[in-house]
C-alpha atoms as a PDB file:
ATOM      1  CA  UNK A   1       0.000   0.000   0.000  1.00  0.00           C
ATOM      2  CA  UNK A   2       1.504   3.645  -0.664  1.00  0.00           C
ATOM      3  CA  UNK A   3      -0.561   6.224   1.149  1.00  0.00           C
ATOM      4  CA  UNK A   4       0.251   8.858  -0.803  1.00  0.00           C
ATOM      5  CA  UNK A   5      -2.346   6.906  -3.598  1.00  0.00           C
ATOM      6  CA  UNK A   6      -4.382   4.426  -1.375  1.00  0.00           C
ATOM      7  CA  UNK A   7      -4.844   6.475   1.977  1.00  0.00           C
ATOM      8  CA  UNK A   8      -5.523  10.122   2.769  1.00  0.00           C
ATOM      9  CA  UNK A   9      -4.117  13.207   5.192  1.00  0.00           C
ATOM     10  CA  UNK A  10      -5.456  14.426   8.831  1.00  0.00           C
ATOM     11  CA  UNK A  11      -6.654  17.923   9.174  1.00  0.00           C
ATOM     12  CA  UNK A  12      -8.477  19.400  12.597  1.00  0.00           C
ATOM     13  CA  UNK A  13      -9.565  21.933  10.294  1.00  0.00           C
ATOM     14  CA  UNK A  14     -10.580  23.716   7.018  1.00  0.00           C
ATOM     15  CA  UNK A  15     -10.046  27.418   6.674  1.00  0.00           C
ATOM     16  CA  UNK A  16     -13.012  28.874   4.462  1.00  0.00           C
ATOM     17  CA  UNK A  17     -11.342  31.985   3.924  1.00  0.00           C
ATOM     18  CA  UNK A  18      -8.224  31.116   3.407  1.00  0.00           C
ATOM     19  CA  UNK A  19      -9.184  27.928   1.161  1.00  0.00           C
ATOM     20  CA  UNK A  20      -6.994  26.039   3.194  1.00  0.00           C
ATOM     21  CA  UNK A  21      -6.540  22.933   5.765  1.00  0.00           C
ATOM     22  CA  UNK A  22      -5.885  23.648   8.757  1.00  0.00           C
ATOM     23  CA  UNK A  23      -3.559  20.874  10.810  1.00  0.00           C
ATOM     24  CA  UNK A  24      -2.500  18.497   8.199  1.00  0.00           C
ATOM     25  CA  UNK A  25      -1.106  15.334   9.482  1.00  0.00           C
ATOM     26  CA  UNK A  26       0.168  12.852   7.062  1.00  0.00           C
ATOM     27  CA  UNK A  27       1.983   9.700   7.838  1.00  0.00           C
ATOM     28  CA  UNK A  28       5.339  10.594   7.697  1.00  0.00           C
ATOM     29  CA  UNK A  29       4.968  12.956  10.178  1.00  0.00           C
ATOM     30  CA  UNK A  30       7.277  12.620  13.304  1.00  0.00           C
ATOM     31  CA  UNK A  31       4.599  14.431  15.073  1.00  0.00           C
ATOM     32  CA  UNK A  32       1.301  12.358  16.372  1.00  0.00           C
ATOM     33  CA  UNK A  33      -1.814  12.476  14.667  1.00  0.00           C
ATOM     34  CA  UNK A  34      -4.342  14.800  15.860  1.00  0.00           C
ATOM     35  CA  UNK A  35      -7.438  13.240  18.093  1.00  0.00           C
ATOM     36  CA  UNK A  36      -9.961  11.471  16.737  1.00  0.00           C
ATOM     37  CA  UNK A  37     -13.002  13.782  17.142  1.00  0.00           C
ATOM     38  CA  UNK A  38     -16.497  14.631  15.444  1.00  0.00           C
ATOM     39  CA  UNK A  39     -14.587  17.557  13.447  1.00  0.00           C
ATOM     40  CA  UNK A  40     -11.382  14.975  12.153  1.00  0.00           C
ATOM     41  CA  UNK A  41     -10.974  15.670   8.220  1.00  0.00           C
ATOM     42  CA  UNK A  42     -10.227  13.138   5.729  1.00  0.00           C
ATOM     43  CA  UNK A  43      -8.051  14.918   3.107  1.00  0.00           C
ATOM     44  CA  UNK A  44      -6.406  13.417  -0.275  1.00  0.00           C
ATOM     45  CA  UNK A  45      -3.309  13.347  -0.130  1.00  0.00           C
ATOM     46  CA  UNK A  46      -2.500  15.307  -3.305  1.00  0.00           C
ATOM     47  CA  UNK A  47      -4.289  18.088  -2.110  1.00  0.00           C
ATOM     48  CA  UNK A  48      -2.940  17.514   1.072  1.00  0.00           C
ATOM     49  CA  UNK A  49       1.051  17.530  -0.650  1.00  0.00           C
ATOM     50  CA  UNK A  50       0.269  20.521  -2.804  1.00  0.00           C
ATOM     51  CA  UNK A  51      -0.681  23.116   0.381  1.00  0.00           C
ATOM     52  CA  UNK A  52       2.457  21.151   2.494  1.00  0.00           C
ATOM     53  CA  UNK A  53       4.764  22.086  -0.502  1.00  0.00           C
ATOM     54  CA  UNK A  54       3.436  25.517  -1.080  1.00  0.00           C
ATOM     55  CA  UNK A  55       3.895  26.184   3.206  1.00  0.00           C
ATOM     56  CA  UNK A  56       7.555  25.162   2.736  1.00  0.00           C
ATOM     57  CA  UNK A  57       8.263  27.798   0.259  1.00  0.00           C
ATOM     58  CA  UNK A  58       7.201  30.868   2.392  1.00  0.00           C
ATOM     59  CA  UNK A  59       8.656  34.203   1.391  1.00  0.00           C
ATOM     60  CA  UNK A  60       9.631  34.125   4.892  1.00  0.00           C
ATOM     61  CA  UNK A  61      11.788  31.072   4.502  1.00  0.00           C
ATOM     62  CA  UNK A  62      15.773  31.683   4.584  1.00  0.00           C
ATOM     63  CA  UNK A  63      16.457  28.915   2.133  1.00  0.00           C
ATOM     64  CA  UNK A  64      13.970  30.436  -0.917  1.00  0.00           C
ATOM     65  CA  UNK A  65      13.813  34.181   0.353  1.00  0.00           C
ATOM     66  CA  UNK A  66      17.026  36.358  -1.934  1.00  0.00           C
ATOM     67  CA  UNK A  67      19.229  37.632   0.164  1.00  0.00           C
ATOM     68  CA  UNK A  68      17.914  41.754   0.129  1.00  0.00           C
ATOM     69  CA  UNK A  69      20.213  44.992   1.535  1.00  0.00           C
ATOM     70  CA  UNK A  70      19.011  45.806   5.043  1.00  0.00           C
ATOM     71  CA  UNK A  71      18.154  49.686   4.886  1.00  0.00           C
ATOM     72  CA  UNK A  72      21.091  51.930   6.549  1.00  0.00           C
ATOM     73  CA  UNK A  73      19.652  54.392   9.122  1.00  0.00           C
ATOM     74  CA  UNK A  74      19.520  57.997   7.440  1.00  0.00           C
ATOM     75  CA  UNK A  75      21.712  60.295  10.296  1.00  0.00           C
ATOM     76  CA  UNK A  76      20.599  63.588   8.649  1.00  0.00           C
ATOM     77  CA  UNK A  77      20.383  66.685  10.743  1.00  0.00           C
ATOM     78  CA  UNK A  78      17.100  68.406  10.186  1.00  0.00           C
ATOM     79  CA  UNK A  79      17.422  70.666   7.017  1.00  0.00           C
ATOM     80  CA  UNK A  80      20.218  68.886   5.975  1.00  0.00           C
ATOM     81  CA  UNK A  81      19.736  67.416   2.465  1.00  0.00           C
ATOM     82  CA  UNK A  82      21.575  64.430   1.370  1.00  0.00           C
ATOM     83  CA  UNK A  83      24.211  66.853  -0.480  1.00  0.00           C
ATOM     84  CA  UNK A  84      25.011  69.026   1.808  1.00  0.00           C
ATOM     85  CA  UNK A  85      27.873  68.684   4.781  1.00  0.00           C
ATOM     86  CA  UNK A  86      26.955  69.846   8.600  1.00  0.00           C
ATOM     87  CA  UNK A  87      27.931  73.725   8.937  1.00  0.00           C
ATOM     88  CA  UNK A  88      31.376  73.357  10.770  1.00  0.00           C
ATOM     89  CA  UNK A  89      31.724  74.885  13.961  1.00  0.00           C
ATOM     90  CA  UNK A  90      35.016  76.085  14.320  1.00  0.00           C
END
């Protein structure tokens, strides 16, 4: 049997809104699968693979997010454009 064709995903959930399930367990897993309960969802595993793969690529992920310049903090004096020098004092 290979579950990813002949058995199906847990989810505790379904997000209407977001079109998404909420919760997925799937076999491999290290974590244990949620509580049976009146609101367990049986998921196919497809689906189930797609929105697992898609949560893996975040924008917020190190590994798929390019590395971007970090903003330097702007140390202007008010008035002071970005071409002109501080009035010296001595």
């Amino acid at each position: 049997m290979i579950w990813q064709t002949d058995a199906f995903v847990l989810a505790t959930g379904f997000d209407d809104a977001a079109n998404r399930d909420i919760g997925l367990w799937m076999r491999d897993d290290k974590n244990a699968a949620p509580a049976a309960t009146d609101s367990l969802l049986l998921v196919r595993p497809d689906i189930a693979m797609k929105q697992r793969d898609a949560e893996v690529r975040t924008p917020t992920d190190p590994l798929t997010t390019p590395r971007q310049s970090i903003p330097r903090p702007c140390h202007r004096l008010p008035g002071q454009t970005s071409h002109s020098r501080p009035a010296s004092t001595g």
